[in-house]
C-alpha atoms as a PDB file:
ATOM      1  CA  UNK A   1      52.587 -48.608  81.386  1.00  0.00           C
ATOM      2  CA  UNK A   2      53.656 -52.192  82.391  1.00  0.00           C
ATOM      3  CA  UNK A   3      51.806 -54.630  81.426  1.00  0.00           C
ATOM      4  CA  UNK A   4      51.116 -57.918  84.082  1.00  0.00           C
ATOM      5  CA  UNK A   5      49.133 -60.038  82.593  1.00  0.00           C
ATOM      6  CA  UNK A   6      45.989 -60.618  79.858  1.00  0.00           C
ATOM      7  CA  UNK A   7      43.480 -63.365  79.864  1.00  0.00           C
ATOM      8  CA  UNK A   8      40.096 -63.787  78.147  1.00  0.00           C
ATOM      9  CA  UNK A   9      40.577 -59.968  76.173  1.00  0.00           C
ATOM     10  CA  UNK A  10      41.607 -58.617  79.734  1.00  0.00           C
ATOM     11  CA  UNK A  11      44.193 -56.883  80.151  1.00  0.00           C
ATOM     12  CA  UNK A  12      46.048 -56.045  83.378  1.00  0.00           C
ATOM     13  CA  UNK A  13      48.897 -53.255  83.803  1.00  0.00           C
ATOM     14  CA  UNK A  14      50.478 -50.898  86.600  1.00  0.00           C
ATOM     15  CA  UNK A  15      51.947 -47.330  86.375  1.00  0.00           C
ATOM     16  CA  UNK A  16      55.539 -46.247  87.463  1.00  0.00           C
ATOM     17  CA  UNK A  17      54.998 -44.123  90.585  1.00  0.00           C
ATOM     18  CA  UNK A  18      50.970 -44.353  90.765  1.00  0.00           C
ATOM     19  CA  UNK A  19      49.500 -43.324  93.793  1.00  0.00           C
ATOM     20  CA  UNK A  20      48.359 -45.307  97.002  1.00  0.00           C
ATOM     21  CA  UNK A  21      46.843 -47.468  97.558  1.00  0.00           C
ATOM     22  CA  UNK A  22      48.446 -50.355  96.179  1.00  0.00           C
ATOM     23  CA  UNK A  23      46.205 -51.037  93.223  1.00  0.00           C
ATOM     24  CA  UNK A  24      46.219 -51.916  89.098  1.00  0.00           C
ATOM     25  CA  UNK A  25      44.284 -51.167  86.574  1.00  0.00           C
ATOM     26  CA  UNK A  26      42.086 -53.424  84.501  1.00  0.00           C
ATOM     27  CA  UNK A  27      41.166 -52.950  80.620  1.00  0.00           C
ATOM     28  CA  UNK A  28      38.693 -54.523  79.323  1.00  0.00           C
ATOM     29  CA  UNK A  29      37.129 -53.344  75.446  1.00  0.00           C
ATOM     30  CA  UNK A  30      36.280 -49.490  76.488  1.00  0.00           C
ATOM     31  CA  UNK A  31      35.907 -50.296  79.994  1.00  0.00           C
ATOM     32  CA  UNK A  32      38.834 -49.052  82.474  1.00  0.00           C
ATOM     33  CA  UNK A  33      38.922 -50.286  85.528  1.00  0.00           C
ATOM     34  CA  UNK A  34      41.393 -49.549  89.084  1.00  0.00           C
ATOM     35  CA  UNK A  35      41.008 -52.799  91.665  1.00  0.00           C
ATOM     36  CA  UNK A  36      42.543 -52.396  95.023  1.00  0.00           C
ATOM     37  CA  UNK A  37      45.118 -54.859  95.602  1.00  0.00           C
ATOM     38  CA  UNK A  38      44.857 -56.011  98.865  1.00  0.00           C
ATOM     39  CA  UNK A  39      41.169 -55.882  99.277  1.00  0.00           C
ATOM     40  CA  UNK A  40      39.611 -56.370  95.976  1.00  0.00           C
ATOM     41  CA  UNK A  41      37.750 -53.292  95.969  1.00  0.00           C
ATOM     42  CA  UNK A  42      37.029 -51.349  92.952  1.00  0.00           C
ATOM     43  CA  UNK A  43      38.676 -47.735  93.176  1.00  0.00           C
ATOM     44  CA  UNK A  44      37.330 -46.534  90.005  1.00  0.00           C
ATOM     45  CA  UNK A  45      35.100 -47.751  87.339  1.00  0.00           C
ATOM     46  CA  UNK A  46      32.527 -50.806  86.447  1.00  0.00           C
ATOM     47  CA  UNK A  47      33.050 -54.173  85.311  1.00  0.00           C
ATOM     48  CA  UNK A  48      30.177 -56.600  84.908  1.00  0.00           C
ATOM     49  CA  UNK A  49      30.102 -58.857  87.739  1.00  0.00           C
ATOM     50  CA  UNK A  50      31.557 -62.079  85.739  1.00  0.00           C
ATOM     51  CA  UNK A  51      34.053 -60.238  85.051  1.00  0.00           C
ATOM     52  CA  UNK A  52      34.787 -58.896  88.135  1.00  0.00           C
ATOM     53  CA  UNK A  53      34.739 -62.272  89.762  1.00  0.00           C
ATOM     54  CA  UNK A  54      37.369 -63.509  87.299  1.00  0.00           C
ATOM     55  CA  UNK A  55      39.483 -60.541  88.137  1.00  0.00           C
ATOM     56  CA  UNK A  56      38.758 -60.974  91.938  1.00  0.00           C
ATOM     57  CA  UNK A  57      39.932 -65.049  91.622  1.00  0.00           C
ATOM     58  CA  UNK A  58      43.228 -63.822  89.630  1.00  0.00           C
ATOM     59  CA  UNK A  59      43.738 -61.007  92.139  1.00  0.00           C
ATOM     60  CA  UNK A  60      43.319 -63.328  95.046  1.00  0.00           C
ATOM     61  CA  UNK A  61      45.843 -65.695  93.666  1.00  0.00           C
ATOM     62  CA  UNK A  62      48.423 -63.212  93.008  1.00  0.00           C
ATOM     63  CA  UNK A  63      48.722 -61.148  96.073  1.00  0.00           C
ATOM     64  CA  UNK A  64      52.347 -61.541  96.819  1.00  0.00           C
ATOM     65  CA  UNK A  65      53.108 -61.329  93.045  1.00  0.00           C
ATOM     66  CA  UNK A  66      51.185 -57.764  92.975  1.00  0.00           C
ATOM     67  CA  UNK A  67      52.860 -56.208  95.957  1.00  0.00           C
ATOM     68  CA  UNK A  68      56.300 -56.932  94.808  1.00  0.00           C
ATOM     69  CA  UNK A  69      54.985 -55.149  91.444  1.00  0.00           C
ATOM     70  CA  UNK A  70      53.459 -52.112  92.825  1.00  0.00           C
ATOM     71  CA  UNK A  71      56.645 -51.983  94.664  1.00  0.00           C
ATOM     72  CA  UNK A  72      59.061 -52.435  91.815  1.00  0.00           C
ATOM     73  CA  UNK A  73      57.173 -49.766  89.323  1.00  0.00           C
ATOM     74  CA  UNK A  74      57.434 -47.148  92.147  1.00  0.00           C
ATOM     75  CA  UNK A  75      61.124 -47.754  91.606  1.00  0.00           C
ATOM     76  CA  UNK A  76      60.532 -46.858  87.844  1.00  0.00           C
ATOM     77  CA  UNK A  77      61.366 -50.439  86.894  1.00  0.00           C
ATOM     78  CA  UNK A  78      59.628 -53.068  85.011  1.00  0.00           C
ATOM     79  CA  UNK A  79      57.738 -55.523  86.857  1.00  0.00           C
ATOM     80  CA  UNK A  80      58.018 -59.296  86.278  1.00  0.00           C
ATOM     81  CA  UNK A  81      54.721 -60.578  83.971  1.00  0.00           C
ATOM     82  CA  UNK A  82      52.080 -62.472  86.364  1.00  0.00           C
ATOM     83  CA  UNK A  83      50.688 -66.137  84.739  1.00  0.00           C
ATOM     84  CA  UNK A  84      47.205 -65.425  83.565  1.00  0.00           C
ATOM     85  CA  UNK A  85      44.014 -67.288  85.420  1.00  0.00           C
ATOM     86  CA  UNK A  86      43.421 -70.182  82.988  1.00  0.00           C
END
């Protein structure tokens, strides 16, 4: 499973050929996470809502980055690695 990017002990990958919607899944200690890509919304799982907001700001600011790698890992290939929020 790809990873896209890590910041502050998160970690954020994709699956080849994963299932609509367009989402990615968040790791964070034992928590696991899926956030909906285009609206922020949490498929599955709970993160504390700090951490959810930091997720949300990265997410927001990586839209167009995110689409083109949901698209790319349904092709089976690696994605490109997404800058971390700072």
């Amino acid at each position: 499973m790809p990873i896209l990017s890590a910041f502050f002990g998160i970690m954020i990958r994709m699956y080849h050929s994963d299932h609509n919607p367009p989402h990615f899944h968040i790791q964070y200690g034992d928590r696991k996470v899926i956030m909906d890509i285009k609206t922020g919304g949490v498929v599955h799982g709970v993160l504390p809502p700090r951490l959810h907001r930091l997720v949300n700001e990265w997410r927001r600011l990586h839209i167009p980055e995110l689409l083109n790698a949901w698209n790319t890992v349904q092709l089976q290939k690696p994605p490109k690695r997404i800058k971390p929020l700072e």
